[in-house]
Protein backbone atom coordinates (compact mmCIF):
# COMPACT_ATOMS: atom_id res chain seq x y z
CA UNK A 1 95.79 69.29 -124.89
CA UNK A 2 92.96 71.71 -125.19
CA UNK A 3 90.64 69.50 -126.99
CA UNK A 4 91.53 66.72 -124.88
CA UNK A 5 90.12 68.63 -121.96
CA UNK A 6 86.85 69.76 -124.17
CA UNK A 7 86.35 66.13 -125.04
CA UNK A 8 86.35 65.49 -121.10
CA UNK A 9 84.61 67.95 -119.98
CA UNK A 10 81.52 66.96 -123.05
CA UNK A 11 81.95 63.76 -121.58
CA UNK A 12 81.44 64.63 -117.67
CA UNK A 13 78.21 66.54 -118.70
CA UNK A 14 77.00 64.16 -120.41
CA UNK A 15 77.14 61.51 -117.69
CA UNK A 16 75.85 64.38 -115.46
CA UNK A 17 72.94 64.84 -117.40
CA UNK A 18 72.19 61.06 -118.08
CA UNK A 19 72.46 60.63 -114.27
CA UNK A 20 69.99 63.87 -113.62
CA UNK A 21 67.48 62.34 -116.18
CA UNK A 22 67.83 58.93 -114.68
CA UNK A 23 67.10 60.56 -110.79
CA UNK A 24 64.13 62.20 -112.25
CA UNK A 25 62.50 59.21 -113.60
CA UNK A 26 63.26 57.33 -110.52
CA UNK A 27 61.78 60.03 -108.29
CA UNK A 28 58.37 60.48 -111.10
CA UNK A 29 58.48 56.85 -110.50
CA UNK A 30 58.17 56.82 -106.89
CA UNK A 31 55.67 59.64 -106.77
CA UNK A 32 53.74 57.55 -109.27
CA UNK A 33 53.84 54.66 -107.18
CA UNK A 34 52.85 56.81 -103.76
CA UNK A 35 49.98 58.76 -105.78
CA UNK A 36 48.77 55.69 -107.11
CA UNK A 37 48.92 54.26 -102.92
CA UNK A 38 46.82 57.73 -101.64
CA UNK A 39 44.59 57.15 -104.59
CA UNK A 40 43.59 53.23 -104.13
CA UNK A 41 41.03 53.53 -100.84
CA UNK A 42 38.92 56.18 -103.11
CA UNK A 43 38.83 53.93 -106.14
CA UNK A 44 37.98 50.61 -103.90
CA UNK A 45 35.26 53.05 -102.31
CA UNK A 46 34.33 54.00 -105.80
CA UNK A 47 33.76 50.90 -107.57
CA UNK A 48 32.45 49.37 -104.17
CA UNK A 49 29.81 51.40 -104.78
CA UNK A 50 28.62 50.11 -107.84
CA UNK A 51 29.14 46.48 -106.77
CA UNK A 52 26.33 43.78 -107.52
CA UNK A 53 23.57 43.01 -104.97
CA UNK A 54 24.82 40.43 -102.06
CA UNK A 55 28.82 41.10 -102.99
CA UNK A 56 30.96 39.29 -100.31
CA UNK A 57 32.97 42.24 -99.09
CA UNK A 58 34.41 40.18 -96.43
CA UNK A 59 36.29 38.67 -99.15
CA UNK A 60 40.30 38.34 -98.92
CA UNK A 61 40.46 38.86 -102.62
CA UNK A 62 41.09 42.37 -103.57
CA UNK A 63 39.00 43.32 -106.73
CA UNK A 64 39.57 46.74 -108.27
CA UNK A 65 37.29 46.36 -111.00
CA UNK A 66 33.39 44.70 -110.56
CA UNK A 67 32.85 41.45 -113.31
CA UNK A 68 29.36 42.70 -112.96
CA UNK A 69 28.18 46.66 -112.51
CA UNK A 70 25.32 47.85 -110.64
CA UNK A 71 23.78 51.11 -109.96
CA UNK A 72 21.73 49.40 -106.56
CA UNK A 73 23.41 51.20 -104.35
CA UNK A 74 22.60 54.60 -105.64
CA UNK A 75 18.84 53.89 -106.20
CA UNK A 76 18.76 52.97 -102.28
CA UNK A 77 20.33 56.38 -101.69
CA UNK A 78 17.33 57.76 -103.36
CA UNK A 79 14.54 55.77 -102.24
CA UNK A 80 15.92 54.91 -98.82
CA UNK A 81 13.81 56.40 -95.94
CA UNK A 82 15.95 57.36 -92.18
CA UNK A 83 13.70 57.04 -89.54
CA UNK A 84 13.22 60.37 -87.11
CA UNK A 85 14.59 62.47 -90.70
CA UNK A 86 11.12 62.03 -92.54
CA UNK A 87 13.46 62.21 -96.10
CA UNK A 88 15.07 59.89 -97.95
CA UNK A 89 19.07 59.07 -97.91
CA UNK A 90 19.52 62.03 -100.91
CA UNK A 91 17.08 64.05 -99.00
CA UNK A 92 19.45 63.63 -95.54
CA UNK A 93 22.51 64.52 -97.65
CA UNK A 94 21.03 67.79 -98.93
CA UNK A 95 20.06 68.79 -95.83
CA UNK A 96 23.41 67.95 -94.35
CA UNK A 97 25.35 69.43 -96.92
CA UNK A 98 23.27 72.98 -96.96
CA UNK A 99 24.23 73.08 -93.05
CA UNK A 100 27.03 72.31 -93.15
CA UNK A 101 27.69 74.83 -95.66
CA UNK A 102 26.18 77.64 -93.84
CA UNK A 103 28.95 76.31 -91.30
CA UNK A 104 31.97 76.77 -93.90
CA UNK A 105 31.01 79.85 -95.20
CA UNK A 106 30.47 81.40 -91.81
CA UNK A 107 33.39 80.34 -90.02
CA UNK A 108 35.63 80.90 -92.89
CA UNK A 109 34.82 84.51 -93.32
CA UNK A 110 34.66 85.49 -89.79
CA UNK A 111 38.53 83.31 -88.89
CA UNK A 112 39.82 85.20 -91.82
CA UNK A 113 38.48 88.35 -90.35
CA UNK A 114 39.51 87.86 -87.31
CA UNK A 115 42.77 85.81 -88.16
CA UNK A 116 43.93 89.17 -90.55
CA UNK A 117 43.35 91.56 -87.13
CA UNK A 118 45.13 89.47 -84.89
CA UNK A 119 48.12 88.72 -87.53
CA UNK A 120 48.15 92.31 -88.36
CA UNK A 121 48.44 93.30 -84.37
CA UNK A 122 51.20 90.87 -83.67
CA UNK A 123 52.89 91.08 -86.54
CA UNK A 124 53.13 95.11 -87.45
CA UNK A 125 52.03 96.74 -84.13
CA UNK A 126 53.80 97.96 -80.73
CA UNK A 127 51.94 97.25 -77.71
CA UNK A 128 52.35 96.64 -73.72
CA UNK A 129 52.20 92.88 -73.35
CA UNK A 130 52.88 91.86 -77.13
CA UNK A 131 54.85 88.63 -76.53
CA UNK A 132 53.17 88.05 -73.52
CA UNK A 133 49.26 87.81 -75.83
CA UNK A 134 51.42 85.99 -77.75
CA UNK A 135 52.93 83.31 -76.20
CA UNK A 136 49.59 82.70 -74.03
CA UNK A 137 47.75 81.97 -77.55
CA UNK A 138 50.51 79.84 -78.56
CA UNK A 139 50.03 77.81 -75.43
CA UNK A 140 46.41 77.49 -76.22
CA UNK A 141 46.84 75.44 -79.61
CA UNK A 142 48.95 72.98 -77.74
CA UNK A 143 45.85 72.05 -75.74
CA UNK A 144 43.96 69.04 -77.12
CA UNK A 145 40.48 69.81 -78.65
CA UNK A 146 39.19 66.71 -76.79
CA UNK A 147 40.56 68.16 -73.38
CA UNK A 148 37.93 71.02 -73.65
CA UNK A 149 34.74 69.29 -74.95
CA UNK A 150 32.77 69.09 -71.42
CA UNK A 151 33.90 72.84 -70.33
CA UNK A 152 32.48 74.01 -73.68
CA UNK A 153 29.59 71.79 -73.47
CA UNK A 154 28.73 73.06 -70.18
CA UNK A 155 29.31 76.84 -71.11
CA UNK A 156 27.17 76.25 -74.17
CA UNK A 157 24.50 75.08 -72.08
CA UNK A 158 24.06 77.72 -70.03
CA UNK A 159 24.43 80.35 -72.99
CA UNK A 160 21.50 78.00 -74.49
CA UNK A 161 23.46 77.36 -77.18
CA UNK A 162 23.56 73.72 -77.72
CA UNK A 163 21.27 72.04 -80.75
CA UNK A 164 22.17 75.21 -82.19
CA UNK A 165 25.15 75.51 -85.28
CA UNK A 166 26.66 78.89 -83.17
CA UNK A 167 27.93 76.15 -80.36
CA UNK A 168 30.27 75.20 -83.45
CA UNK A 169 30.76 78.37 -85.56
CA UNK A 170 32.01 80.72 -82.34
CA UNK A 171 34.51 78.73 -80.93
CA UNK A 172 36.25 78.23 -84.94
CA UNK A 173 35.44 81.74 -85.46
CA UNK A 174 37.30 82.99 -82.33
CA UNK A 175 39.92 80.49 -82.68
CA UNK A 176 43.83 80.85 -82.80
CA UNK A 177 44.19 78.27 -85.88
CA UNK A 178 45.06 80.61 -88.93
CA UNK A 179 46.17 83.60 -87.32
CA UNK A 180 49.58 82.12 -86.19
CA UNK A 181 50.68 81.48 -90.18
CA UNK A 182 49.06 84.40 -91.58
CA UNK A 183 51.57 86.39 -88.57
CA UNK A 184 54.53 84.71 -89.59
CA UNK A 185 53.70 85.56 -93.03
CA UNK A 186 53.08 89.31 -92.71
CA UNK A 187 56.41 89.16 -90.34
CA UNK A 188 58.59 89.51 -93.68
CA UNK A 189 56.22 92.17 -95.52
CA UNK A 190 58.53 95.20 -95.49
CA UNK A 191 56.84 98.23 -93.24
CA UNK A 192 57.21 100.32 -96.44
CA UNK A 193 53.86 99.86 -97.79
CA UNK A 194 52.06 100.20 -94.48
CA UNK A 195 53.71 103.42 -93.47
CA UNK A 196 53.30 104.65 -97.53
CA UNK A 197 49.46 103.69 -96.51
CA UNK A 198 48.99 105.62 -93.18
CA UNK A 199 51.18 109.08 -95.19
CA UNK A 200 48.22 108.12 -97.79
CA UNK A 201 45.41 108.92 -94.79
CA UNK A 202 44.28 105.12 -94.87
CA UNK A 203 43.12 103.71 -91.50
CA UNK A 204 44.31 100.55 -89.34
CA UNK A 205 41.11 98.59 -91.15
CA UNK A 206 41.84 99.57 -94.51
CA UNK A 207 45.64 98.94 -94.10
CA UNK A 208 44.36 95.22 -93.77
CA UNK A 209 42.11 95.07 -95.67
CA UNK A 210 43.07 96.75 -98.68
CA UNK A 211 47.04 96.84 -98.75
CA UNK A 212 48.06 93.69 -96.64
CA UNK A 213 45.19 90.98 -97.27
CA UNK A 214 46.58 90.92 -100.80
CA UNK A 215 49.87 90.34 -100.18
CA UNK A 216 48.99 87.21 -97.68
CA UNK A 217 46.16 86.15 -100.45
CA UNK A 218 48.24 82.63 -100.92
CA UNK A 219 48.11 81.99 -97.22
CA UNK A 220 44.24 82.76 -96.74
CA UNK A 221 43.85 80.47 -99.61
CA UNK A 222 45.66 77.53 -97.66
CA UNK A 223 44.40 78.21 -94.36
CA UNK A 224 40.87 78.74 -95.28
CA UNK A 225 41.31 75.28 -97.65
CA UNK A 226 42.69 73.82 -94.29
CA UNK A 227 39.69 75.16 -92.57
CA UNK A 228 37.50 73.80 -94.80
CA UNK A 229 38.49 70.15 -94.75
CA UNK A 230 38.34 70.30 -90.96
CA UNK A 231 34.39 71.57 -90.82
CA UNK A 232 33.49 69.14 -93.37
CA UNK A 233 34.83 66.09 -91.46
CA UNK A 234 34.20 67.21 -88.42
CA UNK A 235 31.80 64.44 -86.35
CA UNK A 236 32.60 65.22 -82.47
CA UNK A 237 31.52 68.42 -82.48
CA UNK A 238 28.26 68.25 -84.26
CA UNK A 239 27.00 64.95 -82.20
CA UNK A 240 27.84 67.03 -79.16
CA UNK A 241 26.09 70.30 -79.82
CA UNK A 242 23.78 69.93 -82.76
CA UNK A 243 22.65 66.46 -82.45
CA UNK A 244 18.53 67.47 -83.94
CA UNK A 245 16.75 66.75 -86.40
CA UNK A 246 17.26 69.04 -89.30
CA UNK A 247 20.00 70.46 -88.35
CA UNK A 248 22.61 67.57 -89.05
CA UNK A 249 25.68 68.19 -91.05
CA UNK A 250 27.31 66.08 -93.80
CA UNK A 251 28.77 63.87 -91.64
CA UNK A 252 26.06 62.97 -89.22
CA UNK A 253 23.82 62.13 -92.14
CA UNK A 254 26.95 59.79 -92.88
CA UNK A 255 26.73 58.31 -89.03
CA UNK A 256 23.35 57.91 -89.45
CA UNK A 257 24.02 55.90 -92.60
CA UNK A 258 26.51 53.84 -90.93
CA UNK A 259 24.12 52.84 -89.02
CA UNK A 260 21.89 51.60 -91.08
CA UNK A 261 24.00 49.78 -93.72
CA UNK A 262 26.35 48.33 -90.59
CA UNK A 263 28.74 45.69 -91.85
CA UNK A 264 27.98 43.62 -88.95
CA UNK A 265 23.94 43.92 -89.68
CA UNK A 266 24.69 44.04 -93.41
CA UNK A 267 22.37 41.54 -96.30
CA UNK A 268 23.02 38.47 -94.18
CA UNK A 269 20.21 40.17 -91.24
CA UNK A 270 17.36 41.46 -92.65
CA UNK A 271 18.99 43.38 -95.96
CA UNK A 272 16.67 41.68 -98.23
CA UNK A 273 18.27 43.82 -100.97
CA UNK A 274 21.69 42.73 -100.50
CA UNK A 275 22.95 46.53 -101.52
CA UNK A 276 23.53 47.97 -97.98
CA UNK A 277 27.09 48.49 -98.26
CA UNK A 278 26.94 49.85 -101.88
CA UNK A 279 24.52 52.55 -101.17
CA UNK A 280 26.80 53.18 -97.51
CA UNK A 281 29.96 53.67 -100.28
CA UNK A 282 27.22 55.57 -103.02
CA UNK A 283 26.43 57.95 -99.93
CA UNK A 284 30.09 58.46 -99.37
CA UNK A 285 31.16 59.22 -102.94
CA UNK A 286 28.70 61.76 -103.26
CA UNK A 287 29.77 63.65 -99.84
CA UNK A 288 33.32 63.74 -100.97
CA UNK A 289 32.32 65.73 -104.74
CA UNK A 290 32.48 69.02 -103.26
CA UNK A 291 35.64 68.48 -101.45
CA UNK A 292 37.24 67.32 -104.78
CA UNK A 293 35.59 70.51 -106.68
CA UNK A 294 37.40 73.10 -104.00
CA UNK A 295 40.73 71.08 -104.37
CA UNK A 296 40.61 71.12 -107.80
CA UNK A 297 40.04 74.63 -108.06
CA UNK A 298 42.52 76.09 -105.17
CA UNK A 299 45.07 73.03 -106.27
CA UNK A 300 47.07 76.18 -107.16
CA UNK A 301 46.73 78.62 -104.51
CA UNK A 302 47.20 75.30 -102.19
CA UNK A 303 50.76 74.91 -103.62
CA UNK A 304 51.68 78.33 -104.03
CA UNK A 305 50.13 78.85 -100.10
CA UNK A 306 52.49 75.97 -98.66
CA UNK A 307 55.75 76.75 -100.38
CA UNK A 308 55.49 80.39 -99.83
CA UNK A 309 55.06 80.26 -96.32
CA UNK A 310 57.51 77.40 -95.90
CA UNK A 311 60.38 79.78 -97.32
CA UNK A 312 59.34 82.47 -95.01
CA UNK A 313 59.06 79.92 -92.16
């Protein structure tokens, strides 16, 4: 009777494990198949770029790999000349890509800053209208971005602020984006190391900076990622405030670009080329490199960031 029973039970896991190894394949299957969706605009926008001169993009026929290469595209990123920039495409891009930068790295460190007081405050801190601070900034994220363009536009011109990158950096700076995850986060940290900190002689600054900033390191991580990706495609904001030559970011140097390689004004009026639409893809391929380089590198922290917070959620 005993083996009888063994013999079942072998045979029950074994069907359970042939049925757990079949649901995995079926699920890496399915994330195959949804990667492989996500991934197909990029590589048509990659190998559009390197398309031959006078390519029929209007085309029904969808053709994921070129019968004939060409590098047109990126020498008219080179040699192209915008009118009103006084540089060439390339030239436009690095100009746009070292503002914008001075953007990301400016608003990133001061929303951390100021995202890590106001977590810390809310989350670990006693004071007469708590929930009250609270709930007012919660009500300001549900207001649309669009609703308070003019207001800010107005306010910006009378601080004489507009054509300059501050119109941009204060508002993110001061804004009640991260702070909201990072306080949820530090929520579950037990008081224990705080109050070991303050026996210790350590300040409210130094507390944050020094004993919980490295416990909410994964969350920084995601939110500054998050952050990141939002400045870099950001177009509203910079055509409203810092519309001037020289100080464009990555994307208006893309607009700009649009422009000029237009589908609708494309080889067939005046392109003599026939490579207006390659160099418009070339000139997006190489904006999106450093966006692949900081996802690549944080994948991790990205992951580890989300999932985290999700279980403290």
């Amino acid at each position: 009777m005993s083996i009888t029973v063994a013999r079942q039970r072998t045979q029950r896991k074994g069907t359970w494990v042939v049925q757990q190894r079949i649901f995995q394949v079926a699920v890496s299957a399915l994330l195959l198949v949804v990667g492989v969706a996500f991934l197909l605009p990029y590589w048509y926008m990659l190998i559009s770029s390197f398309r031959p001169a006078f390519y029929n993009f209007d085309t029904v026929e969808l053709n994921l790999w070129p019968r004939v290469w060409s590098l047109g595209g990126y020498r008219r990123i080179l040699t192209t000349e915008i009118a009103g920039l006084g540089s060439g495409v390339f030239g436009a891009l690095a100009v746009g890509l070292r503002n914008t930068m001075f953007q990301e790295v400016t608003i990133l460190l001061g929303s951390t800053v100021t995202s890590l007081l106001a977590a810390y405050a809310f989350a670990k801190n006693e004071f007469p209208g708590r929930y009250f601070f609270f709930y007012l900034l919660l009500a300001g994220m549900i207001i649309p971005g669009e609703v308070t363009l003019v207001p800010k536009f107005v306010m910006f011109v009378n601080w004489g602020l507009i054509k300059t990158h501050w119109a941009l950096i204060i508002p993110s700076v001061l804004g009640a984006g991260g702070w909201f995850l990072m306080r949820m986060f530090m929520s579950t940290i037990p008081n224990a190391y705080i109050d070991a900190a303050r026996i210790d002689g350590a300040d409210e600054f130094r507390i944050v900076f020094s004993v919980v900033a490295p416990l909410v390191k994964p969350v920084i991580l995601t939110n500054a990622l998050f952050g990141f990706l939002g400045i870099w495609n950001d177009l509203m904001g910079p055509m409203m405030y810092v519309n001037t030559k020289g100080k464009y970011t990555i994307q208006l140097v893309l607009y700009v670009i649009q422009s000029i390689y237009n589908p609708i004004y494309g080889y067939r009026y005046g392109d003599t080329t026939g490579e207006g639409m390659q160099a418009l893809f070339a000139g997006l391929i190489l904006s999106s490199i450093p966006t692949i380089i900081i996802f690549v590198i944080f994948q991790r922290y990205i992951t580890e960031g989300t999932i985290i917070t999700g279980l403290k959620l």
